[in-house]
PDB file of N, CA and C in Angstrom:
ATOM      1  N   UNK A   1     201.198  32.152 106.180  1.00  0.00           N
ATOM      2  CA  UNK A   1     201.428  32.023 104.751  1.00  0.00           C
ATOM      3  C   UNK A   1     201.098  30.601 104.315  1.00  0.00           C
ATOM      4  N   UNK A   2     199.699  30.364 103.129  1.00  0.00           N
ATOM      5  CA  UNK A   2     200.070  29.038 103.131  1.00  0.00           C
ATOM      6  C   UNK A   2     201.207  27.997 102.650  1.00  0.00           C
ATOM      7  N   UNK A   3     201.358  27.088 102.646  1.00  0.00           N
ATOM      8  CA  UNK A   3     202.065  26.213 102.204  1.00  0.00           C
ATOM      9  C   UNK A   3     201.896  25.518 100.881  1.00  0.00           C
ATOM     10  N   UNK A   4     203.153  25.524  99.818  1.00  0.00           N
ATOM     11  CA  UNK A   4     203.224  24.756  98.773  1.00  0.00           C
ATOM     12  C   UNK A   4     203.023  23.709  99.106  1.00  0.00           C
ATOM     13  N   UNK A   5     201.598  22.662  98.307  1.00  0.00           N
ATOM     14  CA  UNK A   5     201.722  21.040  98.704  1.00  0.00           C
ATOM     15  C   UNK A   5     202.325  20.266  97.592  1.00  0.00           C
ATOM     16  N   UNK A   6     203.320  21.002  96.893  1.00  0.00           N
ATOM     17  CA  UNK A   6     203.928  20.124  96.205  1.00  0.00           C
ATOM     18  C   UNK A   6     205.472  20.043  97.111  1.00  0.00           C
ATOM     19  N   UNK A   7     205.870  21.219  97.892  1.00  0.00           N
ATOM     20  CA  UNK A   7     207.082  21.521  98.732  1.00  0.00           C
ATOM     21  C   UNK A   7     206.710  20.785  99.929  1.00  0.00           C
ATOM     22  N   UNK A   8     205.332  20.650 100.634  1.00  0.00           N
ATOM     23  CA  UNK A   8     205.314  19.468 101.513  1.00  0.00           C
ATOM     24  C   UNK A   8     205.235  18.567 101.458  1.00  0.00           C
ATOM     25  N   UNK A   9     204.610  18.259 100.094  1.00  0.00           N
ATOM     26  CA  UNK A   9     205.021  16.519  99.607  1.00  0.00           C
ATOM     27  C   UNK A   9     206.443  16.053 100.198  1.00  0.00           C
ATOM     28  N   UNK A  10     207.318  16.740  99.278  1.00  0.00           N
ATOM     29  CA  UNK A  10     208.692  16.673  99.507  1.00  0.00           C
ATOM     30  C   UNK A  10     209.425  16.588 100.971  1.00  0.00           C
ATOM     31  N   UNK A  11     208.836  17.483 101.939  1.00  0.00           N
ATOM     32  CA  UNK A  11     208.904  17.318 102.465  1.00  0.00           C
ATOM     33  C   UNK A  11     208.772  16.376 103.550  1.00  0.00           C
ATOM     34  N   UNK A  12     207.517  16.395 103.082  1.00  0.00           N
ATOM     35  CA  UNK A  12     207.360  14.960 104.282  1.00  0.00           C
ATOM     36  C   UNK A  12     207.998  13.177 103.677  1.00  0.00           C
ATOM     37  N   UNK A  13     208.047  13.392 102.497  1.00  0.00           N
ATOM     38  CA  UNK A  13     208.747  12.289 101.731  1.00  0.00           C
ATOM     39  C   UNK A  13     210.339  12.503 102.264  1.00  0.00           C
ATOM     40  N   UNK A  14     210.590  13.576 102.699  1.00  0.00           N
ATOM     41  CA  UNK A  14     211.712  13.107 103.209  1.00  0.00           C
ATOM     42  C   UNK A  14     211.924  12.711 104.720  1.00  0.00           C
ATOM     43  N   UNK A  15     211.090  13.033 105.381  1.00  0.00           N
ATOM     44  CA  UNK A  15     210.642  12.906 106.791  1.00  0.00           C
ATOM     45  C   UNK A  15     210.315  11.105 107.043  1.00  0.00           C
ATOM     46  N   UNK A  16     209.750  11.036 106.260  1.00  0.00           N
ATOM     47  CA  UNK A  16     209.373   9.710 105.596  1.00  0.00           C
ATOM     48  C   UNK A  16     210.840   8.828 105.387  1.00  0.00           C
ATOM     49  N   UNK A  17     211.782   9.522 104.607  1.00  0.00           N
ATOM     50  CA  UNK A  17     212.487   8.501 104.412  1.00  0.00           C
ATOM     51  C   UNK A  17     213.429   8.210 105.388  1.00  0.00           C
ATOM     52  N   UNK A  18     213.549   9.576 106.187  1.00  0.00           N
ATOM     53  CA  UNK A  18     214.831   9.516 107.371  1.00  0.00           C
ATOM     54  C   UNK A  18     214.688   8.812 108.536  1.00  0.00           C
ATOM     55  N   UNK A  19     212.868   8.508 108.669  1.00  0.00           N
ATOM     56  CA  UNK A  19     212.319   7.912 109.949  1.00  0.00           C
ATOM     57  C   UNK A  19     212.490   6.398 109.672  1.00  0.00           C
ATOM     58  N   UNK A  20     212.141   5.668 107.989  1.00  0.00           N
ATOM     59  CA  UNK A  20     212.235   4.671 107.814  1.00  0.00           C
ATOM     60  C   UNK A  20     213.604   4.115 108.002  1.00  0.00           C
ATOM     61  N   UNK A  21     214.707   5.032 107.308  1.00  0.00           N
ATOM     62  CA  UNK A  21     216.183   4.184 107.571  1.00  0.00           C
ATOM     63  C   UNK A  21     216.472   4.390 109.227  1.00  0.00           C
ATOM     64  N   UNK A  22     216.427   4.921 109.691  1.00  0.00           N
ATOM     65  CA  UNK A  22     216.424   4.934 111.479  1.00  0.00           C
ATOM     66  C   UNK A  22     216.019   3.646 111.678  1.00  0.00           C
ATOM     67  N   UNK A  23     214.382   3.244 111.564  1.00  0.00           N
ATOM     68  CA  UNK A  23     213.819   1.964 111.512  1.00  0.00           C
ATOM     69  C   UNK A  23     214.591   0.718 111.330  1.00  0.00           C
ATOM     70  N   UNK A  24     215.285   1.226 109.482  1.00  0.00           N
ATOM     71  CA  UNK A  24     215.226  -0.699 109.320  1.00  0.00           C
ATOM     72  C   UNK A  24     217.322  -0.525 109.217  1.00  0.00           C
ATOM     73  N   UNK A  25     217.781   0.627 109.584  1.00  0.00           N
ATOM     74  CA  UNK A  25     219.007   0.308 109.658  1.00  0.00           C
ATOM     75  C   UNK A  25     219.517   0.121 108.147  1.00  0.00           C
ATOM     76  N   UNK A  26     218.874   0.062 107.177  1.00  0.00           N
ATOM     77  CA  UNK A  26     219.327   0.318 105.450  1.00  0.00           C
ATOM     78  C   UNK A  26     219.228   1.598 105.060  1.00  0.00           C
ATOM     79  N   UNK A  27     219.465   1.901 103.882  1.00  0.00           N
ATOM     80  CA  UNK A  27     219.125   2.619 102.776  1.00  0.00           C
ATOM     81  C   UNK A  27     217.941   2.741 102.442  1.00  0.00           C
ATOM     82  N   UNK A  28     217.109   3.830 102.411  1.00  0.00           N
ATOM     83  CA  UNK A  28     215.980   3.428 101.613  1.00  0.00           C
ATOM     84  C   UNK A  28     216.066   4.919 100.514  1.00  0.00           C
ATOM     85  N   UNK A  29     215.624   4.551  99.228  1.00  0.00           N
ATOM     86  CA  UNK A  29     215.499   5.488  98.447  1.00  0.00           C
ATOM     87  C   UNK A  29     214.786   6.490  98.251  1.00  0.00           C
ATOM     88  N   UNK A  30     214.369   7.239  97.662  1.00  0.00           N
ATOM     89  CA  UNK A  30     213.902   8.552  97.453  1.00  0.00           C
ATOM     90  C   UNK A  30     212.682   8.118  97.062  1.00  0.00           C
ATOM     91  N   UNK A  31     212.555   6.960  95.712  1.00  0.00           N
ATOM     92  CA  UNK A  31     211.602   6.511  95.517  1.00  0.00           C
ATOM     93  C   UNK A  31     210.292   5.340  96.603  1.00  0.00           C
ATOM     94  N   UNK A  32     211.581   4.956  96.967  1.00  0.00           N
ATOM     95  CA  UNK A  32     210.831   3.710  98.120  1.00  0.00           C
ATOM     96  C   UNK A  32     209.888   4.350  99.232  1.00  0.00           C
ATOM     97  N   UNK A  33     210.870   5.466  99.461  1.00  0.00           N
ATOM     98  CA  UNK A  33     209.882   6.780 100.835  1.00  0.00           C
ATOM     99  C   UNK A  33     208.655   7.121 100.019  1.00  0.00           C
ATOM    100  N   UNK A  34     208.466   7.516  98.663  1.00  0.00           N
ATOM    101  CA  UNK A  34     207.409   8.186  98.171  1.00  0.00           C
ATOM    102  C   UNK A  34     206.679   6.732  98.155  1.00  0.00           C
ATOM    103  N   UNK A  35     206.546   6.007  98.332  1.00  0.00           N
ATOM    104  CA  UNK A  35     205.747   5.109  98.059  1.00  0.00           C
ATOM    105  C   UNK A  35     204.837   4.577  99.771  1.00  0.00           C
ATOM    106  N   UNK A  36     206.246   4.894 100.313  1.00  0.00           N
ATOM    107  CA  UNK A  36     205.631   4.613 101.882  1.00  0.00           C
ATOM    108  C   UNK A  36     205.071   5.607 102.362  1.00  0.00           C
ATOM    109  N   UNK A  37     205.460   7.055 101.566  1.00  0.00           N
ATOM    110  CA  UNK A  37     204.729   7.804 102.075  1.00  0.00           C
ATOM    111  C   UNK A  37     203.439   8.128 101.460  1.00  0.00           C
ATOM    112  N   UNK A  38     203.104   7.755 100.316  1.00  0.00           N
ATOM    113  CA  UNK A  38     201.633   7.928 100.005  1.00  0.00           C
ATOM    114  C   UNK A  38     200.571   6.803 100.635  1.00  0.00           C
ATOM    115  N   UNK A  39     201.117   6.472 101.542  1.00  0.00           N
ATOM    116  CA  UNK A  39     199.986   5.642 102.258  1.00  0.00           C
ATOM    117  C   UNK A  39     198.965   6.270 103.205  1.00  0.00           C
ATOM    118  N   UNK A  40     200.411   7.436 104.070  1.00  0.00           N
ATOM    119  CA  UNK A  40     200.059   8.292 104.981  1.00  0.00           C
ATOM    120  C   UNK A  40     199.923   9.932 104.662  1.00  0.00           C
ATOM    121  N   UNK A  41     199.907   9.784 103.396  1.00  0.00           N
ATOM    122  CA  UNK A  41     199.643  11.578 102.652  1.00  0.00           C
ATOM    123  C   UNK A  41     198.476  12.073 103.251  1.00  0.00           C
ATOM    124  N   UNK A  42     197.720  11.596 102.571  1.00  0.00           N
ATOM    125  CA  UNK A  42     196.107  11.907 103.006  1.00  0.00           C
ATOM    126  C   UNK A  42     195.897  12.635 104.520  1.00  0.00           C
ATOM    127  N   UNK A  43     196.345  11.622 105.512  1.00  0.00           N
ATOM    128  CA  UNK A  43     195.808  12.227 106.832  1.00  0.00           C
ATOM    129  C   UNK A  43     196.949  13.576 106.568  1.00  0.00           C
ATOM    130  N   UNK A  44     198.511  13.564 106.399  1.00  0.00           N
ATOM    131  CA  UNK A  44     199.302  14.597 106.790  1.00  0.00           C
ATOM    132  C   UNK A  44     198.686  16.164 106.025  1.00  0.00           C
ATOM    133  N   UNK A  45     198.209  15.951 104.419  1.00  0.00           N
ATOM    134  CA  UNK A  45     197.451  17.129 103.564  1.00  0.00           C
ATOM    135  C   UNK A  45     196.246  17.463 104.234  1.00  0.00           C
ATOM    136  N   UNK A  46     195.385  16.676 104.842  1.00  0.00           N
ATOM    137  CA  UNK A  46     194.624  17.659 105.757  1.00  0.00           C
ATOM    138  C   UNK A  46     195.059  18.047 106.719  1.00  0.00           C
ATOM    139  N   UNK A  47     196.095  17.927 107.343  1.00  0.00           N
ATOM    140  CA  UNK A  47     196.808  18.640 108.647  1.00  0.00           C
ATOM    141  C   UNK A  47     197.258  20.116 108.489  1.00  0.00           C
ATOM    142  N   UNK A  48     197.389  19.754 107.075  1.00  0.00           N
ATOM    143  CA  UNK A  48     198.293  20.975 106.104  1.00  0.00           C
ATOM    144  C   UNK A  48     197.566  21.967 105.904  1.00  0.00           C
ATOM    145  N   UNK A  49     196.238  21.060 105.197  1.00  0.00           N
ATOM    146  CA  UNK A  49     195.763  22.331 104.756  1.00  0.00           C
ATOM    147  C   UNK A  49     194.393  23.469 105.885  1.00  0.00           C
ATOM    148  N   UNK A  50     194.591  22.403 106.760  1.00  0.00           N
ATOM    149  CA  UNK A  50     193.625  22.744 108.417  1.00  0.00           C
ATOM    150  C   UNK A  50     194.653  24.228 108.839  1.00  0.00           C
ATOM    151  N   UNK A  51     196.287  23.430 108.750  1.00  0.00           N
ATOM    152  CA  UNK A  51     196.878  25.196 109.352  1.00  0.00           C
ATOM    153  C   UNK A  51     196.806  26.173 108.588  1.00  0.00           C
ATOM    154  N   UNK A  52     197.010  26.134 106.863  1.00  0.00           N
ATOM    155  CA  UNK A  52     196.462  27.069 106.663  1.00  0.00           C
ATOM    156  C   UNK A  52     195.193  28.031 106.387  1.00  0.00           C
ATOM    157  N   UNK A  53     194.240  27.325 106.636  1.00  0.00           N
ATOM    158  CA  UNK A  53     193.224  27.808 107.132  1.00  0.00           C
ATOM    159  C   UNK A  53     193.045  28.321 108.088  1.00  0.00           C
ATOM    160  N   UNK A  54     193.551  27.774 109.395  1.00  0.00           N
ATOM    161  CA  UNK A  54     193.610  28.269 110.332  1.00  0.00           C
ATOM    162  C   UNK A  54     194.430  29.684 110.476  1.00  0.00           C
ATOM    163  N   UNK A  55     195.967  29.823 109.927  1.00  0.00           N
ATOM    164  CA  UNK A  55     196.313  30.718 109.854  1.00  0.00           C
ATOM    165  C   UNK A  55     195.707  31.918 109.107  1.00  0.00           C
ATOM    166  N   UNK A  56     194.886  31.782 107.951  1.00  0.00           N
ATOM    167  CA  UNK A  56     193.953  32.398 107.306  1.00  0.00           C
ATOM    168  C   UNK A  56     192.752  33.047 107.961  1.00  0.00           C
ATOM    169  N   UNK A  57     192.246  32.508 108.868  1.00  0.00           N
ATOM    170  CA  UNK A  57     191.372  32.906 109.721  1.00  0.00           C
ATOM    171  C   UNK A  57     192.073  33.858 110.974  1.00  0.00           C
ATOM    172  N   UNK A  58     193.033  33.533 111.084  1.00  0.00           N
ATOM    173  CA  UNK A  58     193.810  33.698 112.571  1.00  0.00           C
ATOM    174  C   UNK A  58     194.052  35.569 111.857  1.00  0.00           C
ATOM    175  N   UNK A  59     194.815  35.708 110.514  1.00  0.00           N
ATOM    176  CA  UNK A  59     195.462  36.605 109.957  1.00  0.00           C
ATOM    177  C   UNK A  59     194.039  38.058 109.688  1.00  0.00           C
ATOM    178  N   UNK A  60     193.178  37.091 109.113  1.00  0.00           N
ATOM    179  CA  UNK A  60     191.978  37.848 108.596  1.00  0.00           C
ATOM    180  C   UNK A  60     190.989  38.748 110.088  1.00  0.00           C
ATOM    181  N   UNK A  61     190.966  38.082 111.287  1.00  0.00           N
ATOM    182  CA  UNK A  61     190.733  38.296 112.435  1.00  0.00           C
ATOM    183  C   UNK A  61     192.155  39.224 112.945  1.00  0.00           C
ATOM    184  N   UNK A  62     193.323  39.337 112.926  1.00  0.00           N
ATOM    185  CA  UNK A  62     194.384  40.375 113.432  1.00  0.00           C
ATOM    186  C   UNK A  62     193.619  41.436 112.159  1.00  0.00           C
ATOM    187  N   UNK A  63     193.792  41.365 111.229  1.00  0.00           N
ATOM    188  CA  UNK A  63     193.267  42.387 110.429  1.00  0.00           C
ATOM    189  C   UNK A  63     192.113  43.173 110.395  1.00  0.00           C
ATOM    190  N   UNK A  64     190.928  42.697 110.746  1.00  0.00           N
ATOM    191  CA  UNK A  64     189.728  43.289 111.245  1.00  0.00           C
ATOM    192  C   UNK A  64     189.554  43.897 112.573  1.00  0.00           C
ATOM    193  N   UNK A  65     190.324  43.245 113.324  1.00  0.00           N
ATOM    194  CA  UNK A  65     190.793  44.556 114.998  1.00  0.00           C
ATOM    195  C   UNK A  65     191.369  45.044 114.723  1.00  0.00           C
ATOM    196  N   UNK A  66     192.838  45.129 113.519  1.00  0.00           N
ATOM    197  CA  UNK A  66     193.391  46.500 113.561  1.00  0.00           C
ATOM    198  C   UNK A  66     192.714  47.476 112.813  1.00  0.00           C
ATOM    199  N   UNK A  67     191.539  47.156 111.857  1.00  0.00           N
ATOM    200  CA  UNK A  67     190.774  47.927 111.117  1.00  0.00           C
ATOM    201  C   UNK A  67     189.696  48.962 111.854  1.00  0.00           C
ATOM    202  N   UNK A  68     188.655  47.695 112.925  1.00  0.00           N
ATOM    203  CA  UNK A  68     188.315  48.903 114.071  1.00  0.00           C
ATOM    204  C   UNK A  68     188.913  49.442 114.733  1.00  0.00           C
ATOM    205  N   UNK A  69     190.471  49.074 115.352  1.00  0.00           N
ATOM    206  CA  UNK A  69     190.828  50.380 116.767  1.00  0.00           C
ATOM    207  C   UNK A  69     191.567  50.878 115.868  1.00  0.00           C
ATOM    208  N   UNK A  70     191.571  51.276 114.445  1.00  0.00           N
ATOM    209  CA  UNK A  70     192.099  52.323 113.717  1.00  0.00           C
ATOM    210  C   UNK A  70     190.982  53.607 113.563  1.00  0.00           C
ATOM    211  N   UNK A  71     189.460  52.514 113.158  1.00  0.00           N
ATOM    212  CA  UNK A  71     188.482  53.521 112.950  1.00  0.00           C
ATOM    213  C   UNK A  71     188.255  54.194 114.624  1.00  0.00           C
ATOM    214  N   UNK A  72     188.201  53.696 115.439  1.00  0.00           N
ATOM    215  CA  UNK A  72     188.107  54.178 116.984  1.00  0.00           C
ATOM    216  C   UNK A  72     189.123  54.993 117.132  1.00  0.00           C
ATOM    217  N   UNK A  73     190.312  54.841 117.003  1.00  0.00           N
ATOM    218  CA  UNK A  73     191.058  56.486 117.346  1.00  0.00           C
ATOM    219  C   UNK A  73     191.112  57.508 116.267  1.00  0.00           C
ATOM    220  N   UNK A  74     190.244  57.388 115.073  1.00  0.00           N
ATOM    221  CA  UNK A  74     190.140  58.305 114.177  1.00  0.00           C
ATOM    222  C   UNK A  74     188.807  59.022 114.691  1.00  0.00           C
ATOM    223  N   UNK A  75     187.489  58.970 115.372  1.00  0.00           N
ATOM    224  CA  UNK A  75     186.913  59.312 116.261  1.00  0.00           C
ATOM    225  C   UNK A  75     187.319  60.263 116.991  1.00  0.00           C
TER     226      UNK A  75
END
């Protein structure tokens, strides 16, 4: 199923923020993470959007073998 990239934004902005306070031992805000995290968006949205493609391909391929060994036992 693909993924909302406005729900993985979020996501990873929060991934983002929980890894940074681990780091520096403060607080960091909601806003401060979105900022650290648009540095590293880019590489993570093509990661994103590679699986669902991939899953897209993966889904479309289960679907076309169950389409022939349906037509094969209707034979």
């Amino acid at each position: 199923m693909p993924t909302n990239l406005r729900k993985s934004w979020f996501e990873y902005v929060a991934k983002i923020r929980k890894k940074h306070q681990r780091k520096t031992k403060t607080d960091v805000s909601h806003r401060e993470a979105m900022k650290l995290a648009a540095t590293t968006w880019p590489s993570e949205k093509a990661k994103i959007l590679n699986r669902n493609k991939r899953e897209e391909r993966k889904a479309a391929k289960i679907a076309a073998k169950a389409k022939t060994t349906e037509e094969k036992s209707e034979d």
